[in-house]
Protein backbone atom coordinates (compact mmCIF):
# COMPACT_ATOMS: atom_id res chain seq x y z
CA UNK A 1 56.10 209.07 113.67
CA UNK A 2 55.58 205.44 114.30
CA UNK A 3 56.05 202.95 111.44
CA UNK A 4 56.14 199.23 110.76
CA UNK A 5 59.04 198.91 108.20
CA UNK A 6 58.13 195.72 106.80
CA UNK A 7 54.88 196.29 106.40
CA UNK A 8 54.97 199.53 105.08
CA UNK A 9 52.50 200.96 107.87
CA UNK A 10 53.10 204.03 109.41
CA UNK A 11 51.45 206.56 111.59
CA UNK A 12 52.34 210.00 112.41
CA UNK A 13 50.94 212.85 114.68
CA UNK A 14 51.47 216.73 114.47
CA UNK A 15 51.50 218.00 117.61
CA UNK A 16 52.73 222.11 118.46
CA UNK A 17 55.30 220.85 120.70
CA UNK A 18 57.23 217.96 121.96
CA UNK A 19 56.00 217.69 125.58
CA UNK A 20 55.71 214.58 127.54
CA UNK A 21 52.18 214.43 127.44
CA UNK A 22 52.34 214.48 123.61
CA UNK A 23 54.23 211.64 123.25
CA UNK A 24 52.36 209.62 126.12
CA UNK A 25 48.83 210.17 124.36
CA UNK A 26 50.92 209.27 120.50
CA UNK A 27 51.76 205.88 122.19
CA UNK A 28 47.70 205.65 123.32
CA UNK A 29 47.42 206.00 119.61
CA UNK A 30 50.39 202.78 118.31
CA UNK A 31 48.58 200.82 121.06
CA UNK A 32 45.06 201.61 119.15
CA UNK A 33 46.47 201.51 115.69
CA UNK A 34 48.38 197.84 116.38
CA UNK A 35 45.65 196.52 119.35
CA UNK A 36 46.21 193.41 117.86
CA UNK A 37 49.76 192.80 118.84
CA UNK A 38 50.67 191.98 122.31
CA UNK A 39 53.69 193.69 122.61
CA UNK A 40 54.58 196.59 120.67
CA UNK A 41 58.66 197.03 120.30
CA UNK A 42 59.56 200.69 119.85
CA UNK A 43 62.87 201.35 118.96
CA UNK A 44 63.86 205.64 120.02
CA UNK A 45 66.77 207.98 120.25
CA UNK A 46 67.04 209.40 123.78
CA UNK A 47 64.78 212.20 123.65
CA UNK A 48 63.98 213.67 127.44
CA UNK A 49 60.05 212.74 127.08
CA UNK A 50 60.41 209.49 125.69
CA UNK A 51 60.55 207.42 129.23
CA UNK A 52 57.72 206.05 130.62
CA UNK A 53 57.74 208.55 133.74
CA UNK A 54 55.68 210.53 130.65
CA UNK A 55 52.87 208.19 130.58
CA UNK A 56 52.40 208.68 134.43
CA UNK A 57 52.14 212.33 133.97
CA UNK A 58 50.01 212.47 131.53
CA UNK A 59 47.57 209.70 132.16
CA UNK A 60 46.17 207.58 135.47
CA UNK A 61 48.27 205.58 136.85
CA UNK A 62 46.24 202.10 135.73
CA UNK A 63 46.32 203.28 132.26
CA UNK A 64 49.51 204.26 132.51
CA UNK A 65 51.00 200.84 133.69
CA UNK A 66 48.76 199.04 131.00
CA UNK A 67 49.84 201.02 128.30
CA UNK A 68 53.39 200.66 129.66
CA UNK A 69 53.04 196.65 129.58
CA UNK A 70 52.32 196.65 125.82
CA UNK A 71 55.67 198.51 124.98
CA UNK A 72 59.33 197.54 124.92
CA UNK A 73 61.52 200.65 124.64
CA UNK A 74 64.56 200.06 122.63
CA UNK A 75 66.57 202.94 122.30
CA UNK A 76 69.50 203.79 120.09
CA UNK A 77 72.99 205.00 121.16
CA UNK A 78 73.91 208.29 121.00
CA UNK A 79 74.86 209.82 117.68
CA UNK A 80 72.90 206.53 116.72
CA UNK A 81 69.59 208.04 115.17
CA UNK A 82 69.90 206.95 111.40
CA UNK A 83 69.25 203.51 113.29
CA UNK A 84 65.94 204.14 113.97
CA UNK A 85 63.72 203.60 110.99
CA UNK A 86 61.13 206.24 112.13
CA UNK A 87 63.84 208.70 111.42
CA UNK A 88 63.88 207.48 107.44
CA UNK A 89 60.21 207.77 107.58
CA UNK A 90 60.22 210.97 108.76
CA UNK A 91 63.37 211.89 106.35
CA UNK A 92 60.74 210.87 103.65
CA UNK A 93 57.85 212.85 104.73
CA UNK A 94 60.38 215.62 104.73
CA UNK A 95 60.83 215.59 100.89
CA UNK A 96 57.43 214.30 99.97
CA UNK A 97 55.41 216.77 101.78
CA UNK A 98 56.96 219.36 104.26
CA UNK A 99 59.56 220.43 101.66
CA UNK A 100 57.33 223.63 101.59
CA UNK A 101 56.16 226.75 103.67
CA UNK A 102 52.88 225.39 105.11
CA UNK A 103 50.84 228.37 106.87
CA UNK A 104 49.03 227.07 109.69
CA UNK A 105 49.56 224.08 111.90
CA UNK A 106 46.02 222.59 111.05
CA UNK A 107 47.15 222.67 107.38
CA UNK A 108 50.19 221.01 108.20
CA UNK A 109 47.88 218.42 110.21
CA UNK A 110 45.62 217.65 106.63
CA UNK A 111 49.02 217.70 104.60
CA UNK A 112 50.56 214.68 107.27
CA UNK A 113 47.30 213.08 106.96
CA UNK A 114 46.90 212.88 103.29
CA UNK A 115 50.74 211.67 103.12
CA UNK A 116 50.13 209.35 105.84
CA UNK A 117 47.27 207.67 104.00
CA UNK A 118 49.03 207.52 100.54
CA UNK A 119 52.43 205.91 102.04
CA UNK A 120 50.22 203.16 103.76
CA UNK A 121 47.81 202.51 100.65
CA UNK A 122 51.01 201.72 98.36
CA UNK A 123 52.92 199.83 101.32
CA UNK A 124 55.63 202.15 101.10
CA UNK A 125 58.38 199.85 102.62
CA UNK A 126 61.79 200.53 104.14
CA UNK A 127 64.44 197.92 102.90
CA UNK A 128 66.78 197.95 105.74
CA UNK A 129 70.54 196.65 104.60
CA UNK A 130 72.31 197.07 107.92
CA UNK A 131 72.98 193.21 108.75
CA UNK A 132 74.18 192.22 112.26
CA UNK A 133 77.51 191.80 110.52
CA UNK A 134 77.54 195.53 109.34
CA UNK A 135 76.59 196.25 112.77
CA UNK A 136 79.83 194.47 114.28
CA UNK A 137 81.80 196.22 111.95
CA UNK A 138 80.44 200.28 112.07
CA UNK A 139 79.57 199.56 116.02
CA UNK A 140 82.77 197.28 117.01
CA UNK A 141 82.70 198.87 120.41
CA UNK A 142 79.34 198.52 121.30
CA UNK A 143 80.03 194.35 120.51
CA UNK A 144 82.56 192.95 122.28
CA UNK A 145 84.60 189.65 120.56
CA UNK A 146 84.91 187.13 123.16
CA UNK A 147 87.49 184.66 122.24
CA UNK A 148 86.42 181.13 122.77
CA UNK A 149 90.03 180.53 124.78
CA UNK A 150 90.05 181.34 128.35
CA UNK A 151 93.64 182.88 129.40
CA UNK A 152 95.08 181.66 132.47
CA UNK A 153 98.19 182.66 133.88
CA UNK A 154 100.18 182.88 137.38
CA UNK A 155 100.83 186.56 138.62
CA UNK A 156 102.18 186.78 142.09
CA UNK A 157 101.55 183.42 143.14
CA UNK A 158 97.57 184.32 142.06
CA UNK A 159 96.01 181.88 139.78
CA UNK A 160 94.50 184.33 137.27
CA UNK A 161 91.71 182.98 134.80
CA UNK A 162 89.50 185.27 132.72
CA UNK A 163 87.95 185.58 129.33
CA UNK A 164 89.61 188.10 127.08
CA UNK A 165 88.52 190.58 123.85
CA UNK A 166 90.02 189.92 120.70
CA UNK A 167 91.43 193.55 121.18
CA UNK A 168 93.16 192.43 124.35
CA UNK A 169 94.73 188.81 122.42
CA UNK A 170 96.09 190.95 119.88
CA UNK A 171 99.65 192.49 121.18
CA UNK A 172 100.27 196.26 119.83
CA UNK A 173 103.36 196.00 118.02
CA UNK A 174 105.00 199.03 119.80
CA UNK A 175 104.91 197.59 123.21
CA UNK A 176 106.93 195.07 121.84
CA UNK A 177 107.35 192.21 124.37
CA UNK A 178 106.96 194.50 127.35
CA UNK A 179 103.12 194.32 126.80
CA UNK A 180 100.81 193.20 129.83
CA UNK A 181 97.05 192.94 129.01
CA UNK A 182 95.05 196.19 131.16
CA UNK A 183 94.25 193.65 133.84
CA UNK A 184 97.68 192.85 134.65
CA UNK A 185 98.56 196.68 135.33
């Protein structure tokens, strides 16, 4: 599943397994469905095939390095997948159409499709809420605080100057005033 949240455009592929050469000819087919952007951003969870070392096994090495300049891979932290807006796409194919037995991988091909087609002739959008500020909140330790003062202090006759986390400014009460930041330890 490949989608363009804003745009509500969307493009998905049923293949009968995950293998790296799947996924290198599905990005053959983002780079046909969006040729007209220059660079195509694709934000992933961590999935073993989704590297680029899959597009050089699956496909000449000039195609592969052209079709490996058109992408930037973003990919989201571990345990970080409900980032990834493919993943609500695919959440919603889920209900809309797989919610069902389907028989035969071909049907399940024609029943993609048809969703597929429907989703991108109403411009089925995702409105995404998380704000950077969100982020900084839910993902504090993935974004450091820098505090605009630099500490300085003397320790052994060492003149010791270096930029410090909000977490490290901010004395835990039961050290009382025993407490050394880590990098004094």
């Amino acid at each position: 599943m490949a989608c363009e949240p804003l745009a509500g455009r969307r493009i998905a592929k049923v293949t009968e397994h995950k293998k790296r050469q799947d996924w290198a000819l599905f990005l053959q087919d983002i780079a046909e469905a969006w040729s007209g952007a220059e660079r195509i951003t694709l934000v992933m969870d961590n999935l073993n095939t989704h590297s680029a070392a899959s597009l050089y096994e699956a496909l000449m090495p000039e195609q592969a390095k052209a079709l490996r300049d058109r992408f930037e891979f973003v990919y989201t932290p571990k345990h970080g997948s409900w980032l990834n807006m493919a993943e609500i796409e695919i959440n919603v194919l889920v209900g809309q159409c797989l919610d069902r037995r389907i028989d035969s991988l071909e049907r399940m091909r024609k029943e993609v499709a048809a969703w597929q087609q429907r989703r991108n002739q109403l411009d089925a959008k995702i409105h995404w809420q998380f704000t950077t500020r969100d982020a900084r909140v839910k993902l504090r330790r993935l974004y450091p605080q820098i505090d605009a003062c630099l500490d300085t202090r003397i320790f052994r006759g060492f003149f010791i100057g270096c930029r410090k986390t909000v977490e490290q400014h901010q004395r835990p009460a039961a050290f009382g005033k025993s407490y050394a930041p880590p990098y004094f330890r």
